[in-house]
Protein backbone atom coordinates (compact mmCIF):
# COMPACT_ATOMS: atom_id res chain seq x y z
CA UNK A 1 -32.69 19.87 50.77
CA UNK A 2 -33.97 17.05 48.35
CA UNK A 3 -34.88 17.27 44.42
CA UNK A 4 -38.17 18.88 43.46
CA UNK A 5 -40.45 16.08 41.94
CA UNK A 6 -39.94 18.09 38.36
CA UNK A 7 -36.28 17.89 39.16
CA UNK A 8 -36.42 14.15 40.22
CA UNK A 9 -37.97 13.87 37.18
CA UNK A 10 -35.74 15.12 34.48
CA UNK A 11 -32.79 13.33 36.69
CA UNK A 12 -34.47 9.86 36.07
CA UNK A 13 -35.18 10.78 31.86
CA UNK A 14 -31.38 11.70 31.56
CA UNK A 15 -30.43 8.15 33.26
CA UNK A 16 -32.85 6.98 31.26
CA UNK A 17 -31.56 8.11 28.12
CA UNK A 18 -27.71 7.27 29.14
CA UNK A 19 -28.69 4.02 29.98
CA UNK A 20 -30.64 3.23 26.47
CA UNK A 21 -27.13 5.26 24.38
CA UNK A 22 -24.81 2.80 26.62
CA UNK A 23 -26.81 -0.69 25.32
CA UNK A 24 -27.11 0.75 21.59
CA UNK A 25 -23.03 1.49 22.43
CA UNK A 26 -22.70 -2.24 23.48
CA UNK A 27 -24.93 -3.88 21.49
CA UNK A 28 -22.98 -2.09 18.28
CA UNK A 29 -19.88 -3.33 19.84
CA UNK A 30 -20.98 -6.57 19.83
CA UNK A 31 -22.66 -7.15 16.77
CA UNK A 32 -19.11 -6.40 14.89
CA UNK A 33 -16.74 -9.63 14.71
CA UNK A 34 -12.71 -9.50 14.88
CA UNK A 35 -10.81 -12.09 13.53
CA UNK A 36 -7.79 -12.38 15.64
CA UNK A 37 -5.13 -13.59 12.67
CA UNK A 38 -5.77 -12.66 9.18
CA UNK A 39 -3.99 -13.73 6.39
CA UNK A 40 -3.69 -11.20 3.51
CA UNK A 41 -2.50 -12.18 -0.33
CA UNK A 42 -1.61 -9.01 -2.03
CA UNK A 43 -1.79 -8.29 -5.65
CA UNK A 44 2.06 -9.30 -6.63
CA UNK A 45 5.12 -9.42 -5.14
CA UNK A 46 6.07 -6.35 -3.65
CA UNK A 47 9.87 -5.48 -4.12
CA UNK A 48 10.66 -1.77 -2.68
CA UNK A 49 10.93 -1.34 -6.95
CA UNK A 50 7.60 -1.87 -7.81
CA UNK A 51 4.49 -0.95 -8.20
CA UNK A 52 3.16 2.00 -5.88
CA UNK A 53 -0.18 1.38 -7.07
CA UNK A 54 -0.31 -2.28 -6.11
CA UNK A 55 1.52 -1.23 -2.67
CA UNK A 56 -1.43 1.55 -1.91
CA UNK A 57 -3.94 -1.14 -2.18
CA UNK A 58 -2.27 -3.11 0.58
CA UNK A 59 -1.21 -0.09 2.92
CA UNK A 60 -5.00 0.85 2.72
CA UNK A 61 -6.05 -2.49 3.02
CA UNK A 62 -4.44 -3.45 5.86
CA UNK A 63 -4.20 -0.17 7.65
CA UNK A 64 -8.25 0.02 7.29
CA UNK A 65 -8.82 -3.61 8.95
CA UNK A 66 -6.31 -3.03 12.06
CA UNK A 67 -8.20 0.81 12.25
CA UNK A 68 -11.73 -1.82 12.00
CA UNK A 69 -9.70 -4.57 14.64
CA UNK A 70 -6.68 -2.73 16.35
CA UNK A 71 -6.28 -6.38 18.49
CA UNK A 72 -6.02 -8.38 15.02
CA UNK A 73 -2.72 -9.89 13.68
CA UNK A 74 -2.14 -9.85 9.46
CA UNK A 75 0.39 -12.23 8.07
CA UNK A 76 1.26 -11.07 4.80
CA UNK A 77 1.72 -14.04 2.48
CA UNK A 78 3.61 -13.68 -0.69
CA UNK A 79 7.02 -14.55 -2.28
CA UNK A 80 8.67 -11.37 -1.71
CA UNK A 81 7.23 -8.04 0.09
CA UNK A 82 8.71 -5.32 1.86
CA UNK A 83 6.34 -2.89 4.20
CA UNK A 84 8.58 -0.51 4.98
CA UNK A 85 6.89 2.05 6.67
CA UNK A 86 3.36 0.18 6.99
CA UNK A 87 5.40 -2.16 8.97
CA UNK A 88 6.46 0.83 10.82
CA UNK A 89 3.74 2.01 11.81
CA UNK A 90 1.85 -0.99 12.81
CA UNK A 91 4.54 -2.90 14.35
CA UNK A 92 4.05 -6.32 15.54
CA UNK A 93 0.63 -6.47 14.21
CA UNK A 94 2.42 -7.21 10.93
CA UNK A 95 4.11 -10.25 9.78
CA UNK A 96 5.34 -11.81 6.57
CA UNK A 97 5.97 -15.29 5.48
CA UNK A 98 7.30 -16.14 2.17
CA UNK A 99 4.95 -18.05 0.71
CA UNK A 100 1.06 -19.67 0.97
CA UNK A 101 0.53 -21.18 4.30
CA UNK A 102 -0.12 -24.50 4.35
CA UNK A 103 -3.68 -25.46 6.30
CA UNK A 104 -1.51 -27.17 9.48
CA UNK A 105 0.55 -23.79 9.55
CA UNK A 106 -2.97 -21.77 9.37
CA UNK A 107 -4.21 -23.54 12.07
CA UNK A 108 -0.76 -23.44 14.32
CA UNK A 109 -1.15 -19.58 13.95
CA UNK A 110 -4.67 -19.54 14.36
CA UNK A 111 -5.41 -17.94 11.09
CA UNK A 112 -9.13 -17.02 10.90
CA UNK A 113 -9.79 -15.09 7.90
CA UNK A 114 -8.06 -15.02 4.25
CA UNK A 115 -8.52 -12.21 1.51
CA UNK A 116 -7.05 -11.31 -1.76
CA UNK A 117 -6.34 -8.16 -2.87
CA UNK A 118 -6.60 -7.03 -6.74
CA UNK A 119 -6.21 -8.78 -10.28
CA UNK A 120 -3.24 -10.12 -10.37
CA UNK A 121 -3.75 -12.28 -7.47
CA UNK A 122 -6.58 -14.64 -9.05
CA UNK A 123 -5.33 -13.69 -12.75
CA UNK A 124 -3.02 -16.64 -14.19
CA UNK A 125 -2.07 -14.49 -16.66
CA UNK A 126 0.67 -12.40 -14.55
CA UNK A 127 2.65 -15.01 -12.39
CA UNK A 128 2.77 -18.85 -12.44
CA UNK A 129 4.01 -18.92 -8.66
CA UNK A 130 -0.33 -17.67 -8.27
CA UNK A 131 -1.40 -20.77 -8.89
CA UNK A 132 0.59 -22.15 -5.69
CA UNK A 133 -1.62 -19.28 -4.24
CA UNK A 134 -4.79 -20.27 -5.23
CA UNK A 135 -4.52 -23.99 -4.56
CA UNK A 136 -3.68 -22.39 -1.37
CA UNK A 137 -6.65 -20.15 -1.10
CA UNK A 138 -8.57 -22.88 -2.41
CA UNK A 139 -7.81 -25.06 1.22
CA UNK A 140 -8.15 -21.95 3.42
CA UNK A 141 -11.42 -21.56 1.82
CA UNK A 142 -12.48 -25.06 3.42
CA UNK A 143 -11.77 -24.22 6.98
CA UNK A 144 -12.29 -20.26 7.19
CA UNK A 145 -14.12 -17.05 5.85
CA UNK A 146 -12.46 -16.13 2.10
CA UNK A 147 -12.91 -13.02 0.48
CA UNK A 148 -11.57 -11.74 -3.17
CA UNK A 149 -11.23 -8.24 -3.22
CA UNK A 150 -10.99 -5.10 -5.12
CA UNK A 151 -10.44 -7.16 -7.97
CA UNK A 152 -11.28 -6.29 -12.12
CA UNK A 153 -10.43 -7.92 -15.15
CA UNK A 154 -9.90 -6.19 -18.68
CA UNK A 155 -10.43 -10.51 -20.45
CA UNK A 156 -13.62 -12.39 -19.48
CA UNK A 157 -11.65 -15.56 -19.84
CA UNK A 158 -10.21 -15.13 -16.13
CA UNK A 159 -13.64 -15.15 -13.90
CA UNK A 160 -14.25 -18.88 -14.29
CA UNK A 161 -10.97 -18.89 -12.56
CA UNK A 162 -11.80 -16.90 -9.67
CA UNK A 163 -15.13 -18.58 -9.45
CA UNK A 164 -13.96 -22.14 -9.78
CA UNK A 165 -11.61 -21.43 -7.34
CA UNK A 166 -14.37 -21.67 -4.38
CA UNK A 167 -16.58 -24.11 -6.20
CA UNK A 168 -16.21 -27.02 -2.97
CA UNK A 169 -15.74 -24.42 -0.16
CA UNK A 170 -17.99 -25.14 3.09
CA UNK A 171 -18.49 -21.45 3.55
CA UNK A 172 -19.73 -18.73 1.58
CA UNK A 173 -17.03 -17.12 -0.48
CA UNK A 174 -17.01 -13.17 -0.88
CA UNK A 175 -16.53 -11.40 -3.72
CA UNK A 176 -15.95 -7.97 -4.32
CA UNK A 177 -15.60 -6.82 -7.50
CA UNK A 178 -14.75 -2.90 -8.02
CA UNK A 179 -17.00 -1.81 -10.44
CA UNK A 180 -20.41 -2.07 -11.88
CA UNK A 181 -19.22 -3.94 -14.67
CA UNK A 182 -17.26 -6.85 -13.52
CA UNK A 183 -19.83 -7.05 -10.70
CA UNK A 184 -22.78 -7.98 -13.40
CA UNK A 185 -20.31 -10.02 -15.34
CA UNK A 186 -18.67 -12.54 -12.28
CA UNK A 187 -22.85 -12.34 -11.35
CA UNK A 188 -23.80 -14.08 -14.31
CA UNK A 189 -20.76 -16.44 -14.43
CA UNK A 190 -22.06 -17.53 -11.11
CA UNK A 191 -25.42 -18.27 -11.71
CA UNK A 192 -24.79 -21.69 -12.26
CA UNK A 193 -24.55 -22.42 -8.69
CA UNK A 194 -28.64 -20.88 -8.24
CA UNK A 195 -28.90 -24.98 -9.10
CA UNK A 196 -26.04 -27.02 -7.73
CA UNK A 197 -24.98 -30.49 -8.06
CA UNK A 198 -26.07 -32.10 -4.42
CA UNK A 199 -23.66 -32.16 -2.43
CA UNK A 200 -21.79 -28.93 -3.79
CA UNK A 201 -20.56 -25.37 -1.30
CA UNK A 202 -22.68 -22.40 -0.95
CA UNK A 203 -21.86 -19.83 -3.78
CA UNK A 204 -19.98 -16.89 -3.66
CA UNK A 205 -21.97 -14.18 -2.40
CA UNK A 206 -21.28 -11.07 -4.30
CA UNK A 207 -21.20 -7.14 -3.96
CA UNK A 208 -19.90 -4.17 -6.43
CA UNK A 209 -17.37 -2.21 -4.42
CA UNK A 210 -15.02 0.45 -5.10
CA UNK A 211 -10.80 0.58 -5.29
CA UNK A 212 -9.28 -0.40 -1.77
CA UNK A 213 -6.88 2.73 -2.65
CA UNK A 214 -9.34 4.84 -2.05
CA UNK A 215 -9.20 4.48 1.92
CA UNK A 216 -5.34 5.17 2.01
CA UNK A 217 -3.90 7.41 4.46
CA UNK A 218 -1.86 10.03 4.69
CA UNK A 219 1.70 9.69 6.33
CA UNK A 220 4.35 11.98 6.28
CA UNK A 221 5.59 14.04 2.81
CA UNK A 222 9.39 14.01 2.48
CA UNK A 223 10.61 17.32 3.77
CA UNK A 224 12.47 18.40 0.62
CA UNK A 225 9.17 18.05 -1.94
CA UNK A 226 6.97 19.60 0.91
CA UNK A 227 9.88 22.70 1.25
CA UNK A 228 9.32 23.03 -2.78
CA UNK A 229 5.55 22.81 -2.71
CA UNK A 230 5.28 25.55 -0.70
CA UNK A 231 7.83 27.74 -1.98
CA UNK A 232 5.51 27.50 -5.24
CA UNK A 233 2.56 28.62 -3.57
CA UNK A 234 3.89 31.58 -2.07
CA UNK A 235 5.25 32.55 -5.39
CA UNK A 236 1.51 32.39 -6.31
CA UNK A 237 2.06 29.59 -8.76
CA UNK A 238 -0.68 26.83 -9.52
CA UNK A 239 0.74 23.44 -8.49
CA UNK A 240 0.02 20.20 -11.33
CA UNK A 241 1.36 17.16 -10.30
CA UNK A 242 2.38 14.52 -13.78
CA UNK A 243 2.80 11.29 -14.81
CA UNK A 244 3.93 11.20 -18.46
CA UNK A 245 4.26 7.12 -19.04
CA UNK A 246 3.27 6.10 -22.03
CA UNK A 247 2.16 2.50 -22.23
CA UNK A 248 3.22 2.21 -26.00
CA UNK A 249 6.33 4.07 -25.53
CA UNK A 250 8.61 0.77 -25.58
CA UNK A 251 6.19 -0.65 -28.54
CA UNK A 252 5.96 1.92 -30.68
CA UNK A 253 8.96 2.42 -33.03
CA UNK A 254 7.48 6.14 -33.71
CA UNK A 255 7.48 6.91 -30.00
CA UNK A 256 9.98 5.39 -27.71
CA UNK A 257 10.18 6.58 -24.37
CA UNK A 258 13.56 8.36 -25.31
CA UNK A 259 11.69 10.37 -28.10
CA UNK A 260 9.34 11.37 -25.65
CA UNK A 261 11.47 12.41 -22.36
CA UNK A 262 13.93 13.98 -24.94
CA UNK A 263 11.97 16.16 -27.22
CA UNK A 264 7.69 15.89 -26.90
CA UNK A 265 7.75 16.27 -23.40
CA UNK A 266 10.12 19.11 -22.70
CA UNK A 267 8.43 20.75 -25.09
CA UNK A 268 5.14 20.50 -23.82
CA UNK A 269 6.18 21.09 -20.45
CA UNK A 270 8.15 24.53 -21.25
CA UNK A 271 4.53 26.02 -22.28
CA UNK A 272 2.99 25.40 -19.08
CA UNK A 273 5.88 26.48 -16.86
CA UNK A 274 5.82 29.60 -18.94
CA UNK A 275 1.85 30.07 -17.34
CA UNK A 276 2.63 30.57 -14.21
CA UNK A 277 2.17 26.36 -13.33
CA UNK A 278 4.74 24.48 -11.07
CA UNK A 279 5.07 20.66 -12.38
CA UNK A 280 5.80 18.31 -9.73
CA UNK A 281 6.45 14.47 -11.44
CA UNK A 282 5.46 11.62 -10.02
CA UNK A 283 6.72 8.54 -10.54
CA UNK A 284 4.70 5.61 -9.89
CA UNK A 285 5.88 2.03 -11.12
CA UNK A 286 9.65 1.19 -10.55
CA UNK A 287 9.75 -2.28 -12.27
CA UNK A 288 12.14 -2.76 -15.31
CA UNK A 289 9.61 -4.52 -17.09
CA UNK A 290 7.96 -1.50 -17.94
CA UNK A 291 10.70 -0.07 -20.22
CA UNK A 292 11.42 -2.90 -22.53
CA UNK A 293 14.09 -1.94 -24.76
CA UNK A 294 14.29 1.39 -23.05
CA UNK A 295 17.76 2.81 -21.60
CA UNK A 296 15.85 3.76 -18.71
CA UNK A 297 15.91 1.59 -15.88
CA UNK A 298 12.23 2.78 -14.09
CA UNK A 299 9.64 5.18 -14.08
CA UNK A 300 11.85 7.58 -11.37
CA UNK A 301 14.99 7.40 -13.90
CA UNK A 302 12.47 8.45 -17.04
CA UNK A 303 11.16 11.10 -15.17
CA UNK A 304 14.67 12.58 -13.79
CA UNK A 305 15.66 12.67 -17.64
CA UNK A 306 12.02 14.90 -18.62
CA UNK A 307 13.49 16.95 -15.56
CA UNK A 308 16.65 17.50 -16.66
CA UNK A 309 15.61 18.27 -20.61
CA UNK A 310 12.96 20.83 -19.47
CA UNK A 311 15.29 22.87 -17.50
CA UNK A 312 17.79 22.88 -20.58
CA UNK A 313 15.30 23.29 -23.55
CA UNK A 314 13.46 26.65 -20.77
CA UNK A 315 16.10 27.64 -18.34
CA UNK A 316 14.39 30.04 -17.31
CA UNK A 317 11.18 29.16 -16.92
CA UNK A 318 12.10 25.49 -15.54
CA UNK A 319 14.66 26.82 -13.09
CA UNK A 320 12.90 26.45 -9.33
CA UNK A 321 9.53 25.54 -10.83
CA UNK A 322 9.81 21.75 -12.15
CA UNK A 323 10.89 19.10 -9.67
CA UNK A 324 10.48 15.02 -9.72
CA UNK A 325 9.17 13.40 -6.13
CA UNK A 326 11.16 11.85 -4.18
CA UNK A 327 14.36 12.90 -7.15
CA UNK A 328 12.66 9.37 -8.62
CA UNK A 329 13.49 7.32 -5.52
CA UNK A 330 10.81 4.31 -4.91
CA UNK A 331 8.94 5.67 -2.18
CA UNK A 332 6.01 4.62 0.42
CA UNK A 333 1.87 5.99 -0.99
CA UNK A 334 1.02 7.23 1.97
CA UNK A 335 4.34 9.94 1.26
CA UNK A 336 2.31 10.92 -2.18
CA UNK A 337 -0.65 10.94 -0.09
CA UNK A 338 0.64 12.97 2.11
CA UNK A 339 1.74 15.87 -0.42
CA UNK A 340 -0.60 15.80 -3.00
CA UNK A 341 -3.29 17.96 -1.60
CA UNK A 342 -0.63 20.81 -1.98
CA UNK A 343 -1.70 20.42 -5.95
CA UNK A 344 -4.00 21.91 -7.98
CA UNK A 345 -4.86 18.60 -9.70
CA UNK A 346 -2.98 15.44 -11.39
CA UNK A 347 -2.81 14.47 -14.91
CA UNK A 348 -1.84 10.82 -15.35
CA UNK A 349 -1.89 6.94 -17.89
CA UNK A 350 -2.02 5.38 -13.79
CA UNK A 351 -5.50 4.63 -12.76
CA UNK A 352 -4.10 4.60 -8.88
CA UNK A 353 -1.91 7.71 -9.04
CA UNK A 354 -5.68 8.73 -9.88
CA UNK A 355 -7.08 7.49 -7.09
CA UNK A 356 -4.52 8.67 -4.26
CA UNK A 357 -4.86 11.97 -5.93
CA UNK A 358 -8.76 11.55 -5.27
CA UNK A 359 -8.68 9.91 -2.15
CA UNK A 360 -6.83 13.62 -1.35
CA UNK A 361 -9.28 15.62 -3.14
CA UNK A 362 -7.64 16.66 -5.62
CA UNK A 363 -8.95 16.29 -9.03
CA UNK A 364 -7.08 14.69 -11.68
CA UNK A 365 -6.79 14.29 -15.55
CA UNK A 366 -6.91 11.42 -17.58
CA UNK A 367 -4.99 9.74 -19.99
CA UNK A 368 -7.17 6.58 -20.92
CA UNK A 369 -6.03 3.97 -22.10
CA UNK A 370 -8.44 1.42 -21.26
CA UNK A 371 -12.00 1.13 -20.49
CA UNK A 372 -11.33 1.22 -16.42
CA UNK A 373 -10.62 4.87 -16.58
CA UNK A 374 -14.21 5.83 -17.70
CA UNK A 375 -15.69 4.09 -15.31
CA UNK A 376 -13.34 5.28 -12.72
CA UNK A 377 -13.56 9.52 -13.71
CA UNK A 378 -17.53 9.16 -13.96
CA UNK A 379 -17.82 7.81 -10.24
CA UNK A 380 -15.81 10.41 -9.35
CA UNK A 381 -17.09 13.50 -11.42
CA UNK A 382 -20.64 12.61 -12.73
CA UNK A 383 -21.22 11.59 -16.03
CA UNK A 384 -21.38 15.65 -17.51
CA UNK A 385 -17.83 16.39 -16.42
CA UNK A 386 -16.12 12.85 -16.87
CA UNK A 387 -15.77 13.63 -20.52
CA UNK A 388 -13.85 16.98 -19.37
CA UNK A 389 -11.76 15.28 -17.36
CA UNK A 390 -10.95 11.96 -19.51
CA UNK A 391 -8.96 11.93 -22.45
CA UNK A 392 -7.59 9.32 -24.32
CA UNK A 393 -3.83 8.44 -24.19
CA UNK A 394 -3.03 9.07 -27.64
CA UNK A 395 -4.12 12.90 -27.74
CA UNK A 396 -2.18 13.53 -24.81
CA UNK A 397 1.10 11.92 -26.12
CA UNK A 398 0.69 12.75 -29.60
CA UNK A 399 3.70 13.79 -31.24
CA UNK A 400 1.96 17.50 -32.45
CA UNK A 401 1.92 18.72 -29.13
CA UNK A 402 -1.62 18.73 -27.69
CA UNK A 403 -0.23 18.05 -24.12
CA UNK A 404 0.19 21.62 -22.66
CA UNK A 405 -3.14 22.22 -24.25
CA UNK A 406 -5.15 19.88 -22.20
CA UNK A 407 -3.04 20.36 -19.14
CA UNK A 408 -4.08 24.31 -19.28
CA UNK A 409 -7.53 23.54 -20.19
CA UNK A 410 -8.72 21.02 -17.68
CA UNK A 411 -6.38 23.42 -14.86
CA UNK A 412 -8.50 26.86 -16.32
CA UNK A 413 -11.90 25.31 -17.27
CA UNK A 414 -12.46 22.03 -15.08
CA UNK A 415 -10.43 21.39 -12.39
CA UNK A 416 -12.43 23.70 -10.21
CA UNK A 417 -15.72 22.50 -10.75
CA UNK A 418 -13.96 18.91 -10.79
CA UNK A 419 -12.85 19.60 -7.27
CA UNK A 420 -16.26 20.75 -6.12
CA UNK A 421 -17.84 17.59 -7.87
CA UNK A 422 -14.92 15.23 -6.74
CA UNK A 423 -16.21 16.66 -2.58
CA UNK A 424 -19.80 15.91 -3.10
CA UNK A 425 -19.17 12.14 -4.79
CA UNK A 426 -16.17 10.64 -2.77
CA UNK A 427 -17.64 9.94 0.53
CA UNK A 428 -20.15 7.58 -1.09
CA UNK A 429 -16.86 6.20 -3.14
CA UNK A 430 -14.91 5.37 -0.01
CA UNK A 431 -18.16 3.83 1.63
CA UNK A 432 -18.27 1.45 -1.27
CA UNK A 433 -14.33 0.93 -0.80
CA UNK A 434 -15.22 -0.38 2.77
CA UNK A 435 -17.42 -2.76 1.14
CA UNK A 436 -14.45 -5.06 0.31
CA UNK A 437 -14.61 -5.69 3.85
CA UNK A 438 -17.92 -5.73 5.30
CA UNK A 439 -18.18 -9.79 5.09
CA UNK A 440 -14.92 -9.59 7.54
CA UNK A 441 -16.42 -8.43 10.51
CA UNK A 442 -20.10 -10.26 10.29
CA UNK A 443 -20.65 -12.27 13.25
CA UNK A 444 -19.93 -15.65 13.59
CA UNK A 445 -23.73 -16.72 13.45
CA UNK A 446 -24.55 -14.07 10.24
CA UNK A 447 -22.27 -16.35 8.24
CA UNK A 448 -23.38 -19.70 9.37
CA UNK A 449 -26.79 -18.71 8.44
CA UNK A 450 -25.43 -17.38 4.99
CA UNK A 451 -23.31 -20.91 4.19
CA UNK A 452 -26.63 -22.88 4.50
CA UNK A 453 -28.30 -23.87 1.82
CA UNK A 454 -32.24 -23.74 1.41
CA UNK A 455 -34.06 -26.27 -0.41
CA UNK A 456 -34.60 -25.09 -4.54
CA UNK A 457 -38.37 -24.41 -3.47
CA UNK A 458 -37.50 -22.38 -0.70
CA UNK A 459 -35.44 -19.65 -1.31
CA UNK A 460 -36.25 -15.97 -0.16
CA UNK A 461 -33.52 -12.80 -0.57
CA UNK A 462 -32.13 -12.29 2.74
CA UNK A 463 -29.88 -9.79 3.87
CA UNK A 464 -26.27 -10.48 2.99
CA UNK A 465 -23.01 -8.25 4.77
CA UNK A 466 -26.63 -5.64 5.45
CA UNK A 467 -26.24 -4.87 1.60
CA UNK A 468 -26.42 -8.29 -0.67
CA UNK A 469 -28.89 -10.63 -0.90
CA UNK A 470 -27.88 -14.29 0.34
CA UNK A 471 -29.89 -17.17 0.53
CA UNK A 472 -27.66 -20.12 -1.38
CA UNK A 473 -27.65 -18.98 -4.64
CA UNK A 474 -25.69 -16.36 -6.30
CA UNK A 475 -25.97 -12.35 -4.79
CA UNK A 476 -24.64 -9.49 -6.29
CA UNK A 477 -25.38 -5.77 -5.80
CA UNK A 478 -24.50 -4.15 -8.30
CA UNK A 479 -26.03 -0.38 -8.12
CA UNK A 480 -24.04 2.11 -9.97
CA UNK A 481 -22.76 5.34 -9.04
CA UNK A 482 -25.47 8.29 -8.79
CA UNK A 483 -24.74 10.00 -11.68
């Protein structure tokens, strides 16, 4: 009745081999660290009117550390922020306070961990109330792990401000910057601290990432915009989602917004309804401040009045077929998120709207105005198509009329092999999006090792987060995309 010695055999290899996968399972386990409170500074104060961009960053932010650490607690620390339905669906693993903790208050709630999200947050040009936050920072910095992430800056003038932030911190300082670009740039503004007065902190150890954004979930798309979507696909209509701001449009006497949801835009938007293409508008940034002398109070009221002209300037071909998210009501990312893979691609002067489109795999067009968005469409598309799929702002709000033009060509010519490209490229994107984080989950030990410094004539590379080199002086890698 017992085992045959073969049998016995193969019995005690399987044990074997459960055995070994159970110690790589724990020793894995183990080798990740969870800080139980984090404190999280996100890029600006975030009303329920403002910035959808600047609210994706911190929904995928946060939402990706409490996937990383579901035990953690993050304290959101600003002057004004609303969740809303992060807050939902995390619960009590959320908090807010309305301003920069003070060290005592850290240590009361046993704050372990601090990071800052985006530009605006170590950029003095934006809000005075930030340099509160980075006095703050600066303390934290003294007692506890600091990062700066997912952070860019058009001006060189702001990185000594960043950098000279950390300059007397007792622990390595992490910075993320998310591109290849800024990442050589803060590098060499560092390299003053490869020979430090005695006495001084470790420098900032320093890695090129990629947009936080990019790891955004989906939630759930509102019902009525979902209903429409696929009403439009049964028709057998192609599906482009827009954003027609303008940044010039309030500073340009030639082309105010109300020239441009009034008479370009309706235009241009008749001849591709007339094709057989649905527009769905997105809105995307509900502060004031970016209509200046505009009679339009946000970018969900401009977009209602493009709406509204389209379907009288082409009744017929507007009528069913054109429709603004949300009817231009602020809304949550991950409800974007959510619907946007119902499109056939995204044309759009919002590097983020960009990137939740992408982060959905959906391709998208577009309108540059600034350096950032090269950078951004090559990562995403390879340097052959990012010229097909980039265009700068002016041709696509020029007053001729060259906007249904590019819409039809990048939706006939590109935006399949864009979608194809966008598959291949974006899981190696949203590995270097987790990036911004790795330094948050080293063990305990890793980072004591990486805030000592060696003596000048002994410094070797050593492995930083597993990707940077750290050994006291400045690190940075900063690979670029494959192109």
């Amino acid at each position: 009745g017992g085992f045959a010695p073969a049998d016995e055999r193969l019995i005690m290899a399987g044990l074997a081999a459960l055995a070994a996968g159970l110690a790589l399972i724990l020793a894995s386990a183990s080798a990740q660290w969870c800080p139980r409170v984090i404190e999280v500074v996100p890029p600006c104060d975030l009303p329920t009117k403002g910035s959808v961009g600047d609210r994706a960053v911190l929904t995928a932010s946060i939402g990706y550390v409490l996937q990383r650490c579901p035990r953690a607690r993050v304290i959101v620390s600003t002057f004004k922020v609303q969740l809303n339905a992060l807050a939902e669906k995390h619960g009590a693993a959320i908090e807010t306070v309305p301003r920069p903790m003070s060290g005592q208050e850290r240590k009361r709630r046993g704050v372990e961990a601090i990071y800052l999200l985006g530009t605006d947050v170590v950029d003095l040009r934006y809000h005075r109330e930030f340099a509160e936050v980075l006095r703050s920072v600066h303390t934290a910095s003294l007692q506890m792990r600091a990062g700066v992430v997912s952070f860019s800056f058009e001006r060189v003038r702001n990185y000594p401000v960043t950098l000279g932030l950390f300059d007397h911190a007792r622990n390595p300082v992490f910075l993320r910057p998310r591109n290849l670009v800024d990442c050589q740039l803060v590098s060499k503004l560092a390299a003053a601290c490869a020979a430090p007065a005695e006495g001084g902190g470790p420098c900032p150890l320093i890695e090129e990432t990629r947009d936080v954004a990019f790891l955004i979930a989906p939630g759930t798309a509102p019902r009525a915009d979902l209903t429409w979507a696929e009403a439009q696909r049964s028709a057998g209509r192609r599906l482009l989602g827009a954003n027609l701001f303008q940044y010039d449009g309030g500073r340009n006497g030639s082309l105010t917004f109300e020239r441009l949801a009034s008479g370009i835009f309706p235009t241009e938007l008749c001849k591709i309804l007339r094709r057989n293409v649905s527009l769905l508008l997105i809105p995307h940034d509900f502060r004031k401040s970016r209509f200046p002398r505009s009679r339009f109070s946000d970018d969900g009221d401009y977009h209602r009045a493009i709406e509204r002209a389209a379907k009288n300037k082409c009744p017929g071909a507007a009528r069913g077929h054109i429709r603004t998210f949300m009817e231009g009501r602020p809304y949550d990312p991950t409800q974007s998120r959510a619907l946007i893979p119902k499109l056939d691609g995204v044309m759009s002067n919002y590097m983020h709207l960009l990137i939740i489109s992408a982060s959905a795999g959906v391709p998208g067009l577009a309108f540059a105005s600034q350096g950032k968005f090269y950078s951004l469409q090559r990562d995403l598309y390879g340097a052959t198509l990012k010229d097909r799929v980039t265009v700068p702002a002016s041709d696509a709000y020029h007053p001729d009329g060259r906007l249904s033009w590019l819409a039809m060509k990048f939706l006939n010519a590109h935006a399949a092999r864009a979608k194809i490209a966008l598959g291949k490229r974006l899981p190696e994107v949203r590995a270097r999006a987790e990036r911004n984080f790795d330094w948050l989950f080293l063990p305990k030990e890793k980072v004591a090792r990486l805030g000592q410094r060696d003596p000048p004539h002994a410094r070797q590379a050593s492995a930083a987060s597993g990707n940077a080199a750290g050994n006291g002086q400045s690190a940075c890698q900063c690979n670029s995309a494959p192109g």
